[in-house]
PDB file of N, CA and C in Angstrom:
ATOM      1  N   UNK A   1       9.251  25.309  21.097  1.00  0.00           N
ATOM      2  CA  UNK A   1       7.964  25.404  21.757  1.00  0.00           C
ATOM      3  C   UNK A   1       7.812  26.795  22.363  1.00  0.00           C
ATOM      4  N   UNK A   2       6.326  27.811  22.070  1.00  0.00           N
ATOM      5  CA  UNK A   2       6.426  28.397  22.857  1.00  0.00           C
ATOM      6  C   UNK A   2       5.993  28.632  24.004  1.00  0.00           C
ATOM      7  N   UNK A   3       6.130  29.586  24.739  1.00  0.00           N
ATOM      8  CA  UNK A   3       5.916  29.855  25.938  1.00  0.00           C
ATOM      9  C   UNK A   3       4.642  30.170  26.359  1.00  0.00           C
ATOM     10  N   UNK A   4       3.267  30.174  26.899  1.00  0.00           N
ATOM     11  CA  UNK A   4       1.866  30.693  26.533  1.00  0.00           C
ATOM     12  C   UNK A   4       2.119  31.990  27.575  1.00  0.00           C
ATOM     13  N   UNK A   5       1.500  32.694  27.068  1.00  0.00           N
ATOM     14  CA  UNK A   5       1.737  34.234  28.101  1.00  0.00           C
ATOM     15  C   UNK A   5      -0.029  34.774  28.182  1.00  0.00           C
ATOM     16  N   UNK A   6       0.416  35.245  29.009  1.00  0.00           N
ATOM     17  CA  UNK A   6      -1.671  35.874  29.611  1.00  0.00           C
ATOM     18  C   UNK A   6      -1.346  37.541  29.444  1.00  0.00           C
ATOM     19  N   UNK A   7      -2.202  38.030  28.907  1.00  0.00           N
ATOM     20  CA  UNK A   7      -1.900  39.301  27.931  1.00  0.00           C
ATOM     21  C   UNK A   7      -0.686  39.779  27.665  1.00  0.00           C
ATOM     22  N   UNK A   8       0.215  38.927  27.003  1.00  0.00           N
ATOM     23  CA  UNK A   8       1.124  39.264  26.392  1.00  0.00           C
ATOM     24  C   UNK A   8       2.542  39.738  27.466  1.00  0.00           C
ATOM     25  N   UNK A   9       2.261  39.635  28.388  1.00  0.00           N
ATOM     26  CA  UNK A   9       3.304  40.235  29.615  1.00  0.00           C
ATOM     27  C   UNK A   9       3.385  39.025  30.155  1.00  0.00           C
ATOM     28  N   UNK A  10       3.023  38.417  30.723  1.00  0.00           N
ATOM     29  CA  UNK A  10       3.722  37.155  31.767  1.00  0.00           C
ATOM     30  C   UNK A  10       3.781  35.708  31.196  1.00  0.00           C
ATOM     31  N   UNK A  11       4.674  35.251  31.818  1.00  0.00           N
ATOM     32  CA  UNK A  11       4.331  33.831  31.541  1.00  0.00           C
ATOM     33  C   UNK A  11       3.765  33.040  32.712  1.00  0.00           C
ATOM     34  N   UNK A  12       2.980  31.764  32.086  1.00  0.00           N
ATOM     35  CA  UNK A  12       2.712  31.128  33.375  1.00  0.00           C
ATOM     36  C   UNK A  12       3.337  29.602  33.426  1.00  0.00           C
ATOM     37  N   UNK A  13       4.362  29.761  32.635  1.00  0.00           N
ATOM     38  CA  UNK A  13       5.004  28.297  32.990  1.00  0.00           C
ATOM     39  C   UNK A  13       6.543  28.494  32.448  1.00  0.00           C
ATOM     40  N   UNK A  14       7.391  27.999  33.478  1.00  0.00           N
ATOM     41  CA  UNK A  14       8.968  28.347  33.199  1.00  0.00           C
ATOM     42  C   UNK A  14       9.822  27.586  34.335  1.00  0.00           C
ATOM     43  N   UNK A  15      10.978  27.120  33.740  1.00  0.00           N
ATOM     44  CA  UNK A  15      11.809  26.524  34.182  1.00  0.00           C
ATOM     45  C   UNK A  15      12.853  26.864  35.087  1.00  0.00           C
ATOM     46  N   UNK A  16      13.098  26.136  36.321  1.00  0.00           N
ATOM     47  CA  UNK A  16      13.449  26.898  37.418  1.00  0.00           C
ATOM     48  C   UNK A  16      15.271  26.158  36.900  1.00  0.00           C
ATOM     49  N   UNK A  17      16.131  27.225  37.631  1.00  0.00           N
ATOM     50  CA  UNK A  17      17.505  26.628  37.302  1.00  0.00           C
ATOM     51  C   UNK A  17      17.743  25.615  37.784  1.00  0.00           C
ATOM     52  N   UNK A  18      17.149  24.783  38.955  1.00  0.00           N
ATOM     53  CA  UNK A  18      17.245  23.590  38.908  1.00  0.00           C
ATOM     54  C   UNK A  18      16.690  22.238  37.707  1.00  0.00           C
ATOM     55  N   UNK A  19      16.335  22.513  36.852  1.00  0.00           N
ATOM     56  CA  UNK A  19      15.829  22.026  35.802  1.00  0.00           C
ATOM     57  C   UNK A  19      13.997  21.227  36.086  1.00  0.00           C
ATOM     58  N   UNK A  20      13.319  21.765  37.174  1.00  0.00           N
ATOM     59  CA  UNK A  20      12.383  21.377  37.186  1.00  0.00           C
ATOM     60  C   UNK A  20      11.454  22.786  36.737  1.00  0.00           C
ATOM     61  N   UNK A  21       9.546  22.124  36.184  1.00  0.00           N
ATOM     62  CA  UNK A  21       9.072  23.572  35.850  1.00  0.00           C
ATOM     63  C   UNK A  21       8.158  24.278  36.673  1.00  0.00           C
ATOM     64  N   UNK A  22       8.336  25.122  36.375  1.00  0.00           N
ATOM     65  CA  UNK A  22       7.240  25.873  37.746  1.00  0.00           C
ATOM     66  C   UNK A  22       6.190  26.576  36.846  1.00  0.00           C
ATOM     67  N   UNK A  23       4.710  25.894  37.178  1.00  0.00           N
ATOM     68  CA  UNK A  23       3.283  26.554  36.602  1.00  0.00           C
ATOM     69  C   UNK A  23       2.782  27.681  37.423  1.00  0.00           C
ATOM     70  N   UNK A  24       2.039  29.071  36.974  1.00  0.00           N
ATOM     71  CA  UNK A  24       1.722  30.254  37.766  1.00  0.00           C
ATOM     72  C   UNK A  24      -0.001  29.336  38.140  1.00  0.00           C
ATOM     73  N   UNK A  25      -0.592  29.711  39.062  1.00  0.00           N
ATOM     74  CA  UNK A  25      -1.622  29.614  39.477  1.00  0.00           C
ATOM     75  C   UNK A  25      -3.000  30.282  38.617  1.00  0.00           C
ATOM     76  N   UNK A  26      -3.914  29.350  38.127  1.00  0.00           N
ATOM     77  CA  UNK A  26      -5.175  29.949  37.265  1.00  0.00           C
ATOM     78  C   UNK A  26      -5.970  31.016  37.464  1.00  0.00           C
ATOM     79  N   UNK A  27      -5.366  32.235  37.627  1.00  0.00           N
ATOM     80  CA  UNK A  27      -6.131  33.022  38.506  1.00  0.00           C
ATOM     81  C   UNK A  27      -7.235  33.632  37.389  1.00  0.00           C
ATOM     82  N   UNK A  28      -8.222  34.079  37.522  1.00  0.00           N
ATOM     83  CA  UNK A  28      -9.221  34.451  36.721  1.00  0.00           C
ATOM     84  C   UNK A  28      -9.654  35.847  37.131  1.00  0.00           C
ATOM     85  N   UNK A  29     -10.252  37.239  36.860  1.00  0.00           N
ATOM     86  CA  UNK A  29     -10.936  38.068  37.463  1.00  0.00           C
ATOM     87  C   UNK A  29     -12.613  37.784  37.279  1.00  0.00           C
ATOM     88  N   UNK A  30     -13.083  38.586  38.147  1.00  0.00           N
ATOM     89  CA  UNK A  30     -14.495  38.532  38.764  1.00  0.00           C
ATOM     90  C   UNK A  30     -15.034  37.070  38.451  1.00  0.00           C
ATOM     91  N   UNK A  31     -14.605  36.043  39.034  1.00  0.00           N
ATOM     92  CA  UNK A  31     -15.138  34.852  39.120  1.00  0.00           C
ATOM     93  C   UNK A  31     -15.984  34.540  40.314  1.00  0.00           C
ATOM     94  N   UNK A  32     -17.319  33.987  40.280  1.00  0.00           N
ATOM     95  CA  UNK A  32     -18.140  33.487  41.023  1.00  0.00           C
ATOM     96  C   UNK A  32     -18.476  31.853  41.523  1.00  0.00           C
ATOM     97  N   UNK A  33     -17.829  31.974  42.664  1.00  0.00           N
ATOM     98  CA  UNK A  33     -17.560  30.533  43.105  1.00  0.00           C
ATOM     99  C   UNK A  33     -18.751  29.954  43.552  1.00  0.00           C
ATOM    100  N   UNK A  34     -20.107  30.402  43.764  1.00  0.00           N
ATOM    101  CA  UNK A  34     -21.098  30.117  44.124  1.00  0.00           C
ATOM    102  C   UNK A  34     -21.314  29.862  46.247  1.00  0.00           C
ATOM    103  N   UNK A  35     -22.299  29.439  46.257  1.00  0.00           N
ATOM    104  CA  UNK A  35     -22.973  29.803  47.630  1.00  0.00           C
ATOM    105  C   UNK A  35     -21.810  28.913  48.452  1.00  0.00           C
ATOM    106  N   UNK A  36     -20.833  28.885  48.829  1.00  0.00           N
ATOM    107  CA  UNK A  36     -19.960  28.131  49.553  1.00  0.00           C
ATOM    108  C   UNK A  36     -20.015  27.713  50.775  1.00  0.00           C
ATOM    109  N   UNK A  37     -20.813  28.843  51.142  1.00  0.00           N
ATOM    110  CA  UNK A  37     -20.994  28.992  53.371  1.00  0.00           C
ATOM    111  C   UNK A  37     -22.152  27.959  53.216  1.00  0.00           C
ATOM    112  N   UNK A  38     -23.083  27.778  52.457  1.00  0.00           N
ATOM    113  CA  UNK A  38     -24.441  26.290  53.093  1.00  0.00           C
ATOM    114  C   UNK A  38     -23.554  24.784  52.492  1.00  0.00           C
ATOM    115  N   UNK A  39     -23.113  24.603  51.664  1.00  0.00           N
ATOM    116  CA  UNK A  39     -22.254  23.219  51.504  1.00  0.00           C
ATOM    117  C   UNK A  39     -21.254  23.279  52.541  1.00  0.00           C
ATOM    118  N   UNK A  40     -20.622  24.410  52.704  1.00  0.00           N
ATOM    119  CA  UNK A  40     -19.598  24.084  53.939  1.00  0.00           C
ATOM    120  C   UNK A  40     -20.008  23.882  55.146  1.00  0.00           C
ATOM    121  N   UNK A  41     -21.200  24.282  55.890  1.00  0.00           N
ATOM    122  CA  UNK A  41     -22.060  24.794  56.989  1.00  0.00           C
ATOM    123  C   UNK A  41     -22.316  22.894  56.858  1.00  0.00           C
ATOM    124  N   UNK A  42     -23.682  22.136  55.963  1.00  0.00           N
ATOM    125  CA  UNK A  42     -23.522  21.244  55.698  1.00  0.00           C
ATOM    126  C   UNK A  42     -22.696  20.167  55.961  1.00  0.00           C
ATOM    127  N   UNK A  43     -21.235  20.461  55.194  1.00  0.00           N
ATOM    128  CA  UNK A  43     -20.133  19.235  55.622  1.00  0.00           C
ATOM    129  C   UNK A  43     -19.285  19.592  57.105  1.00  0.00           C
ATOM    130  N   UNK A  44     -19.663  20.723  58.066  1.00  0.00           N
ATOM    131  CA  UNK A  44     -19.120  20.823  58.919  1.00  0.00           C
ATOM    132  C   UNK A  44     -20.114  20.052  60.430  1.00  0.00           C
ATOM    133  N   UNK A  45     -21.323  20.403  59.900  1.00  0.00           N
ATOM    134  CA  UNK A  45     -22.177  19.470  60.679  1.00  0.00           C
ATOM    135  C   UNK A  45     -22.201  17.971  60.782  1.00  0.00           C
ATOM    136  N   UNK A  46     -21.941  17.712  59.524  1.00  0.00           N
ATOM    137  CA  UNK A  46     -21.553  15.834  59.474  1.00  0.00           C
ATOM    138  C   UNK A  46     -20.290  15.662  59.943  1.00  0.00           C
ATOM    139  N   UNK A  47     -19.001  16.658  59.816  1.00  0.00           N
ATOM    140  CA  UNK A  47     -18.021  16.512  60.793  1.00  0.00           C
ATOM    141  C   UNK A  47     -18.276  16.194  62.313  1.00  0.00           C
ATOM    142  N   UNK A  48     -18.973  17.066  62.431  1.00  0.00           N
ATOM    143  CA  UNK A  48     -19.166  17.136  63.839  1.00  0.00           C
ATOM    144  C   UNK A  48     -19.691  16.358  64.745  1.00  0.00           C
ATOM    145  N   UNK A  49     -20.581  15.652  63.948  1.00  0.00           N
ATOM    146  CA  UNK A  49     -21.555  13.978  64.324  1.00  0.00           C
ATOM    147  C   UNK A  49     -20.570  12.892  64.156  1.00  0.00           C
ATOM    148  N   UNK A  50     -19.174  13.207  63.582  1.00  0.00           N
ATOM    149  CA  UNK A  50     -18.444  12.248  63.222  1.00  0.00           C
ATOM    150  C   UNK A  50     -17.334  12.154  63.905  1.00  0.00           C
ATOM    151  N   UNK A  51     -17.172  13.530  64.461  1.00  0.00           N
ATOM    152  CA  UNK A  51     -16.204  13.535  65.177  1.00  0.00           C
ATOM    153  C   UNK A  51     -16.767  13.350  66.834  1.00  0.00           C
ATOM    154  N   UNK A  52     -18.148  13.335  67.412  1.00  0.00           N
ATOM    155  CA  UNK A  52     -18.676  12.704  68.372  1.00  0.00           C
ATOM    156  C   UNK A  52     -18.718  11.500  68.713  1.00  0.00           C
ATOM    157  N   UNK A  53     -18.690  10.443  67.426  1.00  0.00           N
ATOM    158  CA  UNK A  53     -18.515   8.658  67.089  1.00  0.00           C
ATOM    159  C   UNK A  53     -17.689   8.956  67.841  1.00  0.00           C
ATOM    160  N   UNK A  54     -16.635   9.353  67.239  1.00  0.00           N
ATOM    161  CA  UNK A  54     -14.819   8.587  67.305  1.00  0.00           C
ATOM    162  C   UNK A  54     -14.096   9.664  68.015  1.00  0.00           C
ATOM    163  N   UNK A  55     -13.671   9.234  69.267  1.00  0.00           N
ATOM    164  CA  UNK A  55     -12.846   9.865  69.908  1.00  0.00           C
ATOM    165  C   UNK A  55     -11.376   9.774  69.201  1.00  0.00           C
ATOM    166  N   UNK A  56     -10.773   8.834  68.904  1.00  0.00           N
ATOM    167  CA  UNK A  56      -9.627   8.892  68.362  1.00  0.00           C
ATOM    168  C   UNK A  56      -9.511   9.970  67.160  1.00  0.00           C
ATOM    169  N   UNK A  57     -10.010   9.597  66.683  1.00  0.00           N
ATOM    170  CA  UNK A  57     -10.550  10.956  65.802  1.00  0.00           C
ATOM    171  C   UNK A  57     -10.709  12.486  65.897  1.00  0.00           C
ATOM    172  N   UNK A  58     -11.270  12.732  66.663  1.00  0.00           N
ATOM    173  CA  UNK A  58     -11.687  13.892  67.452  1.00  0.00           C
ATOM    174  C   UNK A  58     -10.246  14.535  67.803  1.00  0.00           C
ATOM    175  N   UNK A  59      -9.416  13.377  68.559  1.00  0.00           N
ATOM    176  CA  UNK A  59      -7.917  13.811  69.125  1.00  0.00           C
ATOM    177  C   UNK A  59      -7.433  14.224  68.217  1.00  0.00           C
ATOM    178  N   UNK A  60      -7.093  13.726  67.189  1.00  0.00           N
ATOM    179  CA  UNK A  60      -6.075  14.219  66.231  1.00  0.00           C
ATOM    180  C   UNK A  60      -6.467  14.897  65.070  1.00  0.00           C
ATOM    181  N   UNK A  61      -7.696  15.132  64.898  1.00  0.00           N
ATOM    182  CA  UNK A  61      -8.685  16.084  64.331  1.00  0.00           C
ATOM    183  C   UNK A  61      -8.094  17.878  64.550  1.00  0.00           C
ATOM    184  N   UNK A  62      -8.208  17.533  66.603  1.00  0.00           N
ATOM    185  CA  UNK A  62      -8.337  18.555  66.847  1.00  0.00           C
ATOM    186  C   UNK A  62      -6.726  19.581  67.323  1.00  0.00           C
ATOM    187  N   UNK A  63      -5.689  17.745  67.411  1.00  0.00           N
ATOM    188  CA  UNK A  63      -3.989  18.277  66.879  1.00  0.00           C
ATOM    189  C   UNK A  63      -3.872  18.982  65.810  1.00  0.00           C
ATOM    190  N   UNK A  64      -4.828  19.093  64.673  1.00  0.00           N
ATOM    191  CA  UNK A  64      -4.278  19.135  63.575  1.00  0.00           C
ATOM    192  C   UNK A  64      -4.681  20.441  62.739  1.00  0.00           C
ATOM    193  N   UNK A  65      -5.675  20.805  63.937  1.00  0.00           N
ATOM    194  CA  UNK A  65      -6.485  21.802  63.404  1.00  0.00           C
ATOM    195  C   UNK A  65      -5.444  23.087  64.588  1.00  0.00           C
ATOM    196  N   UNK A  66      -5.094  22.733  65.650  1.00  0.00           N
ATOM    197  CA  UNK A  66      -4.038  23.653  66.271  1.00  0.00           C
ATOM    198  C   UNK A  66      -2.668  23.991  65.827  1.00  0.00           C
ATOM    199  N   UNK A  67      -2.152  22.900  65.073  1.00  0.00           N
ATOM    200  CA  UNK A  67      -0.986  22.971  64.556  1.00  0.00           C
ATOM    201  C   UNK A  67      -1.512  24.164  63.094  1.00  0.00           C
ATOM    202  N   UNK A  68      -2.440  23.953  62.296  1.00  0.00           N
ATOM    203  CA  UNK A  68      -2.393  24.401  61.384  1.00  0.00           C
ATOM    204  C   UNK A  68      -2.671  25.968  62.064  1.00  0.00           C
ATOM    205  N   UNK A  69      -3.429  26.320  62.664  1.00  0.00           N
ATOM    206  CA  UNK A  69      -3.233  27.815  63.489  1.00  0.00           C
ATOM    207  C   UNK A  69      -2.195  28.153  64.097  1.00  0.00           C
ATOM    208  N   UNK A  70      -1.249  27.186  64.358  1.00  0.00           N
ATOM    209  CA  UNK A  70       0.177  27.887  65.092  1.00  0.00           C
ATOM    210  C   UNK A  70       1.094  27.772  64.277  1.00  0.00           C
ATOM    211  N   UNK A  71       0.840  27.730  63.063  1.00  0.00           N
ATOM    212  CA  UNK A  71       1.644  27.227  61.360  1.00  0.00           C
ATOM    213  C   UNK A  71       1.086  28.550  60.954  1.00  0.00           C
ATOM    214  N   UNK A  72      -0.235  29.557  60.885  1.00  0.00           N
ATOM    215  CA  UNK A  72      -0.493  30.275  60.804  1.00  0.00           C
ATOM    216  C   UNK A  72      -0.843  30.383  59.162  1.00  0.00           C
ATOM    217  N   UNK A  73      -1.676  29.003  58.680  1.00  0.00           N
ATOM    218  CA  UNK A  73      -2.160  28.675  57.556  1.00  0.00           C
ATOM    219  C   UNK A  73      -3.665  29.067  57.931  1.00  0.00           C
ATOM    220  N   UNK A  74      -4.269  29.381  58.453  1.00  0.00           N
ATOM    221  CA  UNK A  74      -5.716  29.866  58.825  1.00  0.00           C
ATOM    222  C   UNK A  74      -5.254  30.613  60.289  1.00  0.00           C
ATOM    223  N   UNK A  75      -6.644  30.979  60.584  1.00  0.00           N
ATOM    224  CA  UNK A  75      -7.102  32.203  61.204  1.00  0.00           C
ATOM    225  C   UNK A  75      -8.571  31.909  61.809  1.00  0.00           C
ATOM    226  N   UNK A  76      -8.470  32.154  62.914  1.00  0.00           N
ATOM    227  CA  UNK A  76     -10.424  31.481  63.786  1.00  0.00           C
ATOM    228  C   UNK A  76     -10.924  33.267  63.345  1.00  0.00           C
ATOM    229  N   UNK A  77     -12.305  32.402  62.667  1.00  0.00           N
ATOM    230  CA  UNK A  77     -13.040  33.543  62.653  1.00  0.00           C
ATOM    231  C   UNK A  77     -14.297  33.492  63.997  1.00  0.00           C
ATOM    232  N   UNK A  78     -13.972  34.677  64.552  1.00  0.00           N
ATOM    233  CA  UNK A  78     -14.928  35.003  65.566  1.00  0.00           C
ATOM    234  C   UNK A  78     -16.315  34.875  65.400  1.00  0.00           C
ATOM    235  N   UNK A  79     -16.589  35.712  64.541  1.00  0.00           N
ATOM    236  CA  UNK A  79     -18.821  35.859  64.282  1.00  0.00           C
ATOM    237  C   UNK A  79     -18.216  35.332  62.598  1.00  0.00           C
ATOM    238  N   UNK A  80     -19.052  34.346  62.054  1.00  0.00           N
ATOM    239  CA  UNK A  80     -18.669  34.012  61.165  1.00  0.00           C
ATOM    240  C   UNK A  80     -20.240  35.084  59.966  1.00  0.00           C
ATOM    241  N   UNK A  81     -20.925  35.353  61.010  1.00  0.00           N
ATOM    242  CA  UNK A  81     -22.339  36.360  60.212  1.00  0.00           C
ATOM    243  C   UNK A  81     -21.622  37.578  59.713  1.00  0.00           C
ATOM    244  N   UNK A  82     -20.444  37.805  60.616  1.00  0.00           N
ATOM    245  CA  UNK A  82     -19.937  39.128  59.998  1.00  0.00           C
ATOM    246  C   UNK A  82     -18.971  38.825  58.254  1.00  0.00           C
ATOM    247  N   UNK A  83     -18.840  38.018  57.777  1.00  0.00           N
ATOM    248  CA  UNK A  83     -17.800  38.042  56.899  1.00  0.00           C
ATOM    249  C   UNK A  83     -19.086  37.684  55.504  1.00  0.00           C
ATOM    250  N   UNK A  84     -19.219  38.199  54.507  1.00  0.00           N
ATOM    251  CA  UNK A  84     -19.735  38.468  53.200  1.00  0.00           C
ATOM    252  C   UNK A  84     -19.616  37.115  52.395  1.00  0.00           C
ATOM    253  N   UNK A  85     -20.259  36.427  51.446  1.00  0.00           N
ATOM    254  CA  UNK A  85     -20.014  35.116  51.097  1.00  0.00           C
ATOM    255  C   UNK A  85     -18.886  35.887  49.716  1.00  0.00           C
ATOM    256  N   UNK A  86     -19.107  37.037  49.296  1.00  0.00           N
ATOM    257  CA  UNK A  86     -18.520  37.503  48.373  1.00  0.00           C
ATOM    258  C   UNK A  86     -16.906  37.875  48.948  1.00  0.00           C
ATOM    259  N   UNK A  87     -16.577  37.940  50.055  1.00  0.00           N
ATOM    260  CA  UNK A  87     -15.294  37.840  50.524  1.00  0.00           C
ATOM    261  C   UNK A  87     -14.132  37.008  50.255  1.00  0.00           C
ATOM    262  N   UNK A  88     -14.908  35.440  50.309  1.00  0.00           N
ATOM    263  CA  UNK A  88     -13.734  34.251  50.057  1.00  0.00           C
ATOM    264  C   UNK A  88     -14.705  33.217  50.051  1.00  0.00           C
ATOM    265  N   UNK A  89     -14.455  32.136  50.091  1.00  0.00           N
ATOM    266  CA  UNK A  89     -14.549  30.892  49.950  1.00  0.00           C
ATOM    267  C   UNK A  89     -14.300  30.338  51.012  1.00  0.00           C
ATOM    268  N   UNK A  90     -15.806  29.151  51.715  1.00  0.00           N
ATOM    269  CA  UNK A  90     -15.550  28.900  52.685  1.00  0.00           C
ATOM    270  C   UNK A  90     -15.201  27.014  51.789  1.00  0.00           C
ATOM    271  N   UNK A  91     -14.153  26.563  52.340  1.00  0.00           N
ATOM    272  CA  UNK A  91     -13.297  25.440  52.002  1.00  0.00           C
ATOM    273  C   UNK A  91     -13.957  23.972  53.182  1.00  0.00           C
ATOM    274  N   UNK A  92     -14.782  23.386  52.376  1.00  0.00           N
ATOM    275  CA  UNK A  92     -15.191  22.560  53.112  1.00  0.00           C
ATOM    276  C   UNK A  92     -13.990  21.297  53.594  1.00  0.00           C
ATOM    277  N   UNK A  93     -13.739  20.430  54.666  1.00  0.00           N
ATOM    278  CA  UNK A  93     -12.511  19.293  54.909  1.00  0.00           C
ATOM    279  C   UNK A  93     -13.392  18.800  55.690  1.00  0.00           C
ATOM    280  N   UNK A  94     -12.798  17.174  55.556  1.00  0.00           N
ATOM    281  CA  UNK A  94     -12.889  16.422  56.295  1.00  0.00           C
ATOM    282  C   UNK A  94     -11.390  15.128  56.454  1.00  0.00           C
ATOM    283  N   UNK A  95     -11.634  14.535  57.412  1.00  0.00           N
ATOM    284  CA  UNK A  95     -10.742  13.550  57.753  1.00  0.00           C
ATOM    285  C   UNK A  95     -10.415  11.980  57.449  1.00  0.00           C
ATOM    286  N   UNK A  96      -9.799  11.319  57.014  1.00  0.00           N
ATOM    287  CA  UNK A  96      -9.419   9.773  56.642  1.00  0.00           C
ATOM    288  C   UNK A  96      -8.103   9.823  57.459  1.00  0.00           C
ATOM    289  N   UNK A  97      -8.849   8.626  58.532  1.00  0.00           N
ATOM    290  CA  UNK A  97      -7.897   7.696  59.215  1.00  0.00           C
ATOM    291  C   UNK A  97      -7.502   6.773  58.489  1.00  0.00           C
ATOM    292  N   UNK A  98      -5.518   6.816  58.723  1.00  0.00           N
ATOM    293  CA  UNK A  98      -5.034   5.662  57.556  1.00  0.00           C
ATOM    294  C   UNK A  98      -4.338   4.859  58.888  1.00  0.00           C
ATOM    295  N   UNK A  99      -4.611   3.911  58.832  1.00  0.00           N
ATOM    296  CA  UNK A  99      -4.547   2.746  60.374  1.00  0.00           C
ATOM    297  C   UNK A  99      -2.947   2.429  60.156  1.00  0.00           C
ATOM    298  N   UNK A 100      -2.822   2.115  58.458  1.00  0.00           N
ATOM    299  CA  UNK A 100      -1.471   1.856  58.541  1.00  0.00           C
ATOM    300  C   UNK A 100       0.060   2.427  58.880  1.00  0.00           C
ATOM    301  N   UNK A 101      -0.635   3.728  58.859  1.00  0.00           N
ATOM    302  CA  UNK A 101       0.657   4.873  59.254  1.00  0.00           C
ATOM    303  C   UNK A 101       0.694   5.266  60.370  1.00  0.00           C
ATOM    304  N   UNK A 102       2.157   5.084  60.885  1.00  0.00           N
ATOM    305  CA  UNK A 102       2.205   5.359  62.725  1.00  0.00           C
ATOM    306  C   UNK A 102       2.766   6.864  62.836  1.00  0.00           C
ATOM    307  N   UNK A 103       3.498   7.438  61.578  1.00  0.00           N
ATOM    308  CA  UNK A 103       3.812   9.096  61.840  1.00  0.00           C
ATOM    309  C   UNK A 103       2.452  10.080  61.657  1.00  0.00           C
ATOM    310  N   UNK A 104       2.002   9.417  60.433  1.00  0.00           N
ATOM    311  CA  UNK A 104       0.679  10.576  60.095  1.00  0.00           C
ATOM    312  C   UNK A 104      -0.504   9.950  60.284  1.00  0.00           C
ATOM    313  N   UNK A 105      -1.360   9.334  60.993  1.00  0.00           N
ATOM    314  CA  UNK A 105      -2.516   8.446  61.397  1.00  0.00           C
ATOM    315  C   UNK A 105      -4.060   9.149  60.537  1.00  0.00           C
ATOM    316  N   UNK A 106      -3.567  10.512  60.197  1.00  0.00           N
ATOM    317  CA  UNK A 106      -4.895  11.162  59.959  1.00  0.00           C
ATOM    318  C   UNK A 106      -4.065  11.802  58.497  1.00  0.00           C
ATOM    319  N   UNK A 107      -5.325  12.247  57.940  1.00  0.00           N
ATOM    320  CA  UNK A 107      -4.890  12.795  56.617  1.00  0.00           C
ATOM    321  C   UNK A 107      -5.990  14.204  56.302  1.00  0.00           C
ATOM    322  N   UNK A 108      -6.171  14.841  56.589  1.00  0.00           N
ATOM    323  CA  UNK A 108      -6.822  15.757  56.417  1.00  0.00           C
ATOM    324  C   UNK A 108      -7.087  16.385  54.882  1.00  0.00           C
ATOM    325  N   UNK A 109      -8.765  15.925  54.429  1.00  0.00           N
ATOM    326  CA  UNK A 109      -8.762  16.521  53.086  1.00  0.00           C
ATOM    327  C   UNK A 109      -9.398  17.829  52.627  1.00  0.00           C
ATOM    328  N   UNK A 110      -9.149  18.747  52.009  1.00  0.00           N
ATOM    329  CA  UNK A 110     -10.008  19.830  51.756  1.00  0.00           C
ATOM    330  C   UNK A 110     -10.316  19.657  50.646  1.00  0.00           C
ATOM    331  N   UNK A 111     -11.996  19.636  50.372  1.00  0.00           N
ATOM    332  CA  UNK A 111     -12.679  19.724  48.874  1.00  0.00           C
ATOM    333  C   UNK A 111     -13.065  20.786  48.644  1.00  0.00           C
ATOM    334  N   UNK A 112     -12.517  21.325  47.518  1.00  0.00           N
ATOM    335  CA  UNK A 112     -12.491  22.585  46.405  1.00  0.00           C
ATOM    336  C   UNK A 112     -13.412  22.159  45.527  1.00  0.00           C
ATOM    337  N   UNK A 113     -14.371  20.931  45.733  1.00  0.00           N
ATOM    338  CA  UNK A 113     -15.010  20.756  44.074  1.00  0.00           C
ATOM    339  C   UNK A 113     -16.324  21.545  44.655  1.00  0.00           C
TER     340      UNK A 113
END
């Protein structure tokens, strides 16, 4: 079998010496992800009405959103007018409470679609 390579120099799939495989990430150039900041703007407002319902919610919403800043997986943006939609991708999430789990109670999802 061979190996598929992206112009002839890399591969993007190969076997680590532990015998499991490791895939490279789909990266594409000049790709246009479309208007991201009004769907995200959008699902952050229905967060926010949702996270007013439910206090329990809200709590561990807002554990989870500190941990991930002191994990230093994001970054608070200050004036969010200053940053270009052509910059990045704003990553819309929301939350599912799973009642049955007493370590992780919340599950935090981010939609990329």
């Amino acid at each position: 079998m061979k190996c598929l390579t992206v112009k002839n120099t890399l591969k993007i799939h190969f076997r680590k010496p532990c015998g499991r495989y490791s895939v490279s990430l789909p990266f594409k150039e000049n790709i246009n992800l479309g208007d991201s900041r009004s769907i995200s703007s959008k699902r952050l407002d229905q967060l926010w009405r949702r996270l007013d319902r439910d206090h329990k919610l809200n709590n561990l919403y807002r554990n989870f959103i500190e941990e991930y800043l002191s994990l230093d997986h994001m970054e608070q943006i200050t004036n969010i007018d200053d940053i270009a939609s052509e910059e990045g991708f704003f990553l819309p999430h929301h939350g599912v409470l799973r009642a049955g789990s007493r370590s992780r109670p919340l599950r935090v999802v981010f939609n990329g679609s």
